[in-house]
C-alpha atoms as a PDB file:
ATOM      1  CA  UNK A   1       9.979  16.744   9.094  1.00  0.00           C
ATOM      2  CA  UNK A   2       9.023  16.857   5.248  1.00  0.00           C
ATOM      3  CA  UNK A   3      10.124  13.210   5.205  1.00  0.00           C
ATOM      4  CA  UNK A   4       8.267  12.302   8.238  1.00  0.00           C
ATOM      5  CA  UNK A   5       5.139  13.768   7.253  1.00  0.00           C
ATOM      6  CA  UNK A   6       5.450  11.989   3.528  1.00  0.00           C
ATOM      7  CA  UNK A   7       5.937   8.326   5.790  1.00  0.00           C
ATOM      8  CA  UNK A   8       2.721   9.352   7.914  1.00  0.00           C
ATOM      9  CA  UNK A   9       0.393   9.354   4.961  1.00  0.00           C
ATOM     10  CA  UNK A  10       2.101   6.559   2.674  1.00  0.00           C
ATOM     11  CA  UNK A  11       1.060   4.641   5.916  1.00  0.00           C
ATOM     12  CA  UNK A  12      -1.922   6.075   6.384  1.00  0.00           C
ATOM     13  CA  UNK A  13      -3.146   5.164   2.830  1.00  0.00           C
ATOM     14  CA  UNK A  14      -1.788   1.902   3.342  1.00  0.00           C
ATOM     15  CA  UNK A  15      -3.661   1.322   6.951  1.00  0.00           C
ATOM     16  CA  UNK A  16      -6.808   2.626   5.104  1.00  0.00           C
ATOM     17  CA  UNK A  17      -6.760   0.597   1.902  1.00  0.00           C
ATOM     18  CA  UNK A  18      -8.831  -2.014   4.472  1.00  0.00           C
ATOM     19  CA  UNK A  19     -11.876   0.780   6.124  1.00  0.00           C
ATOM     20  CA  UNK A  20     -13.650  -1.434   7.702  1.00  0.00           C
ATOM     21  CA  UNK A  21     -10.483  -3.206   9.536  1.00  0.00           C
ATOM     22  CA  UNK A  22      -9.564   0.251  10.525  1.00  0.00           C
ATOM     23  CA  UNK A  23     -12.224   1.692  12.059  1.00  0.00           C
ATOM     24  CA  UNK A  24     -13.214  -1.585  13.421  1.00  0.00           C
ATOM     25  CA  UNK A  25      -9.714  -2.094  15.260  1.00  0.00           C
ATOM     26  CA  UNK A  26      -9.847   2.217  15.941  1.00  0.00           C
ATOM     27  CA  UNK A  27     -13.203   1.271  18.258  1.00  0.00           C
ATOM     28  CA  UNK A  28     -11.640  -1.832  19.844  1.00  0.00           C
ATOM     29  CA  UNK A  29      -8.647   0.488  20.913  1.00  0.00           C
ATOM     30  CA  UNK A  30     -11.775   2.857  22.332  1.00  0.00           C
ATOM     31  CA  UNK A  31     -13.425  -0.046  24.194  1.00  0.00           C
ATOM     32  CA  UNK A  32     -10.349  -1.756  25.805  1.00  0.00           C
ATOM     33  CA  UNK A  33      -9.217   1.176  27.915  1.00  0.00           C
ATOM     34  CA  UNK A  34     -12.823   1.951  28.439  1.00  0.00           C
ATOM     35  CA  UNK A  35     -13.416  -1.663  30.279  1.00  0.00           C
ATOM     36  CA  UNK A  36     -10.591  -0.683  32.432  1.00  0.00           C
ATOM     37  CA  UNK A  37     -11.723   2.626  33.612  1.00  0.00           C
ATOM     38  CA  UNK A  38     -14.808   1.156  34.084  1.00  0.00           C
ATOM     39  CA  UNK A  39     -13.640  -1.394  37.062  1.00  0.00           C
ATOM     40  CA  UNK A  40     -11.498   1.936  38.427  1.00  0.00           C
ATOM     41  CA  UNK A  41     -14.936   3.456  38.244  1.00  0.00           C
ATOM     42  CA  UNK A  42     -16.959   0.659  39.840  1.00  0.00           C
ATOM     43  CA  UNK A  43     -13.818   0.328  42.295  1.00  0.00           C
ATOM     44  CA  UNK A  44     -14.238   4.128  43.795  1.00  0.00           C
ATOM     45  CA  UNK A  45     -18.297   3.715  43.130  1.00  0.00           C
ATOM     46  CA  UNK A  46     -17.698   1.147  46.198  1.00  0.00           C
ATOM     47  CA  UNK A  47     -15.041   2.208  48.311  1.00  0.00           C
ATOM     48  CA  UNK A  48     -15.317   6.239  47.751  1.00  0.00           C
ATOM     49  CA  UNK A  49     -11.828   7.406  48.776  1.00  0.00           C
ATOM     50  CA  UNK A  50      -8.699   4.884  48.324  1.00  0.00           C
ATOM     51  CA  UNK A  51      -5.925   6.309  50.756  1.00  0.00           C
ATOM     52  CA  UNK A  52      -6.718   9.739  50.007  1.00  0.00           C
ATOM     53  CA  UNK A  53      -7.117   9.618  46.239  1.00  0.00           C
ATOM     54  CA  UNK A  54     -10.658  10.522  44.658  1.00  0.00           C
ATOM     55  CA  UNK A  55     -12.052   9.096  41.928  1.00  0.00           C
ATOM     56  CA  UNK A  56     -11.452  12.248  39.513  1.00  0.00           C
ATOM     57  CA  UNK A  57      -8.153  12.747  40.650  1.00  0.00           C
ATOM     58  CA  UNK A  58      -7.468   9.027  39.424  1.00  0.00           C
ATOM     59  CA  UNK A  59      -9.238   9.604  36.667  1.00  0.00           C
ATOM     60  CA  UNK A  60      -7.056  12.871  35.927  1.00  0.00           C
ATOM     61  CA  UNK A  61      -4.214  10.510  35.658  1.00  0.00           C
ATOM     62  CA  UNK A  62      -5.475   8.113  33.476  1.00  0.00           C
ATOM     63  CA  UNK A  63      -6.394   9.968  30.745  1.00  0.00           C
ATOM     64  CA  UNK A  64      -3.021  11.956  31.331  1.00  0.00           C
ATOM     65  CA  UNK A  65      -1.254   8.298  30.805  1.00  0.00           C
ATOM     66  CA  UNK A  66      -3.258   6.614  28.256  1.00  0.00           C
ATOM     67  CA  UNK A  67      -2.837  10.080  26.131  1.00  0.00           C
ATOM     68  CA  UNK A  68       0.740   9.715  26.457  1.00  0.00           C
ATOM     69  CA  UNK A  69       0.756   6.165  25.473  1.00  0.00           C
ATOM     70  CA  UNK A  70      -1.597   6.856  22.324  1.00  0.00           C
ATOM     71  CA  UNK A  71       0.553   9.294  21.295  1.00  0.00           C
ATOM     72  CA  UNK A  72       3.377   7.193  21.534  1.00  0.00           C
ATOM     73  CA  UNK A  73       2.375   4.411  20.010  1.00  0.00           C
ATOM     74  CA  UNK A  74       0.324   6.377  17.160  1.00  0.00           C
ATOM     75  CA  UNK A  75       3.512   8.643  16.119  1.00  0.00           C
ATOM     76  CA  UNK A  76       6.439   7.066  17.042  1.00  0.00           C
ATOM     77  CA  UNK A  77       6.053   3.556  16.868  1.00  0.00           C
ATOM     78  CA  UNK A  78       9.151   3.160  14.855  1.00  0.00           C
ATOM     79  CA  UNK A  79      11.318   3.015  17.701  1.00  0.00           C
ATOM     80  CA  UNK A  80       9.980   0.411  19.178  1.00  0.00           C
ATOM     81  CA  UNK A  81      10.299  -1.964  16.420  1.00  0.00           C
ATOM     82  CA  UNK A  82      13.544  -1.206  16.144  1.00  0.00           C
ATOM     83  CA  UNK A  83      15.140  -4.574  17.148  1.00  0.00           C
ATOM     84  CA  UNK A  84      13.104  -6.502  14.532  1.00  0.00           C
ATOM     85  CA  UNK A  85      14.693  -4.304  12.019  1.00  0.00           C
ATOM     86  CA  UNK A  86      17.937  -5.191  13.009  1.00  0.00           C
ATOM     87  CA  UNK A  87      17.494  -8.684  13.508  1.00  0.00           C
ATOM     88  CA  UNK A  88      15.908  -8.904  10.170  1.00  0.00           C
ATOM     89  CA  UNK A  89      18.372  -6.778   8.268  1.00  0.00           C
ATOM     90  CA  UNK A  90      16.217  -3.521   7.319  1.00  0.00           C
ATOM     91  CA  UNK A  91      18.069  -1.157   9.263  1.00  0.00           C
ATOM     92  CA  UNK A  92      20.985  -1.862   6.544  1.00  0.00           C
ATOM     93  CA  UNK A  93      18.160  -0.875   3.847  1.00  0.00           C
ATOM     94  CA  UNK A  94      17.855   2.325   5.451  1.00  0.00           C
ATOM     95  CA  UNK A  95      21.651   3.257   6.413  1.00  0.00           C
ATOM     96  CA  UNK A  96      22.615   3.393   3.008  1.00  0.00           C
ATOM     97  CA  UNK A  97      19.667   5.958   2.327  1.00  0.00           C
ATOM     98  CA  UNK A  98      20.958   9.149   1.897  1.00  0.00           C
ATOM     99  CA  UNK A  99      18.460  10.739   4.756  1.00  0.00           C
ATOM    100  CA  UNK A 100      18.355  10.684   8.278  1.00  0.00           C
ATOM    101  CA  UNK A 101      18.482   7.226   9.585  1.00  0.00           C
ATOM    102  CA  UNK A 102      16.204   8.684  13.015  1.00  0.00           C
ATOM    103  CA  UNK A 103      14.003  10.064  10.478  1.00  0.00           C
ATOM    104  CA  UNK A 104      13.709   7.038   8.707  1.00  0.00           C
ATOM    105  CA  UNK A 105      13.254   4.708  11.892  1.00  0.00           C
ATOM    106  CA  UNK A 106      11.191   7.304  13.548  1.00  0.00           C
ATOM    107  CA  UNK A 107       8.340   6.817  10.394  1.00  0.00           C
ATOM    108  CA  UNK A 108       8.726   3.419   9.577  1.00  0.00           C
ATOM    109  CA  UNK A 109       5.780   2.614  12.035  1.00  0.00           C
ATOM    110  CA  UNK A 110       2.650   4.119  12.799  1.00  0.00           C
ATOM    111  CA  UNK A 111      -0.345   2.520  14.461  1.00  0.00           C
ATOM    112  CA  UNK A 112      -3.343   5.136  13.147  1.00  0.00           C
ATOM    113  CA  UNK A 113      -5.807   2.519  14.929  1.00  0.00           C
ATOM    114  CA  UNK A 114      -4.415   3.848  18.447  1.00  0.00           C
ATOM    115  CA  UNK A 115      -6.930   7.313  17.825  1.00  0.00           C
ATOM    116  CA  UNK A 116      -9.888   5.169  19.677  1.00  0.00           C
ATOM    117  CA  UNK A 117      -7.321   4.996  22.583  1.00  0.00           C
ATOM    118  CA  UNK A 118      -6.547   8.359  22.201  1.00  0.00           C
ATOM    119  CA  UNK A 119     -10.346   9.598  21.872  1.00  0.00           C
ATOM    120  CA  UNK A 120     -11.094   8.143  24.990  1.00  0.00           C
ATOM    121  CA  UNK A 121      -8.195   8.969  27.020  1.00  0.00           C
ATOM    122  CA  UNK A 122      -9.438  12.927  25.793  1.00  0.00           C
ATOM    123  CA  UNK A 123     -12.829  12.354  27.307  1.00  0.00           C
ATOM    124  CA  UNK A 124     -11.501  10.510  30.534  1.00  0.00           C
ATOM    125  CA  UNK A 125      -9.354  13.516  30.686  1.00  0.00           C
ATOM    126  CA  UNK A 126     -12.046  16.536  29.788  1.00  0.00           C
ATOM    127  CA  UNK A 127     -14.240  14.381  32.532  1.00  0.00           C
ATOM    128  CA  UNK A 128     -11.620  14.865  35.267  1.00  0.00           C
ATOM    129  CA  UNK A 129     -10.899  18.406  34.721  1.00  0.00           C
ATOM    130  CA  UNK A 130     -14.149  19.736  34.320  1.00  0.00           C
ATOM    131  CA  UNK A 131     -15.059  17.536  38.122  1.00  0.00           C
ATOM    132  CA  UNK A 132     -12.282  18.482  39.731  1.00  0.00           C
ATOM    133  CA  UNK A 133     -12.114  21.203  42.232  1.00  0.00           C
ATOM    134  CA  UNK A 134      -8.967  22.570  41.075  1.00  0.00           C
ATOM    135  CA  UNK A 135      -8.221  26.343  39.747  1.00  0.00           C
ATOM    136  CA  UNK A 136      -6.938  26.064  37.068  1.00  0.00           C
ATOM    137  CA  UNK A 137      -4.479  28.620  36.028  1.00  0.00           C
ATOM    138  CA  UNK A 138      -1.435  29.127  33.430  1.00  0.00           C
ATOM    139  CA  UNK A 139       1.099  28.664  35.571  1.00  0.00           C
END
């Protein structure tokens, strides 16, 4: 996980050498998601009830997906850019690297810009729970 960790912030020093880009792209990846839980919004705001499902338990799923996604595509990105590295020969760069090739693939991608996403899918998410009539326990 050392090796991981040391790929995260070469990245992240690389994704930051531009600011402005970054943040820039992090609140388009904020917005995006946003305009789409807004028509779910405006969709319930008119209908109420759509074949039994309220608008907070929808809402408790999309912020449960889009946080997945984020996640995904924010930490483990690698993966699916995988294909490109073979077509393009990389993957031969890194099997004769004396690590772990998962490792290796696993950080050879990160998309920090994907936090906006993940930001909002946290409030969508906080916003559900905290309207929902549910009691919450441990279990």
């Amino acid at each position: 996980m050392k090796l991981y960790f040391k790929y995260m912030s070469i990245l992240l020093k690389a994704q930051m050498q531009y600011r402005a880009s970054f943040w820039l792209l992090s609140l388009g990846q904020f917005f995006v998601p946003f305009s789409v839980f807004a028509g779910v919004y405006f969709l319930f705001e008119r209908f109420g009830n759509i074949k039994g499902w309220t608008f907070f338990e929808v809402a408790l799923c999309f912020g449960v997906i889009n946080m997945a996604f984020s996640i995904a595509e924010c930490f483990v990105r690698g993966f699916d850019i995988f294909s490109n590295m073979v077509v393009h020969g990389d993957f031969d760069r890194i099997l004769l690297r004396p690590r772990s090739t998962f490792i290796q693939v696993l950080g050879s991608q990160f998309e920090f810009t994907r936090i906006g996403r993940l930001l909002q899918s946290i409030m969508v998410l906080a916003w559900a729970v905290i309207n929902l009539s549910v009691n919450w326990t441990l279990i």
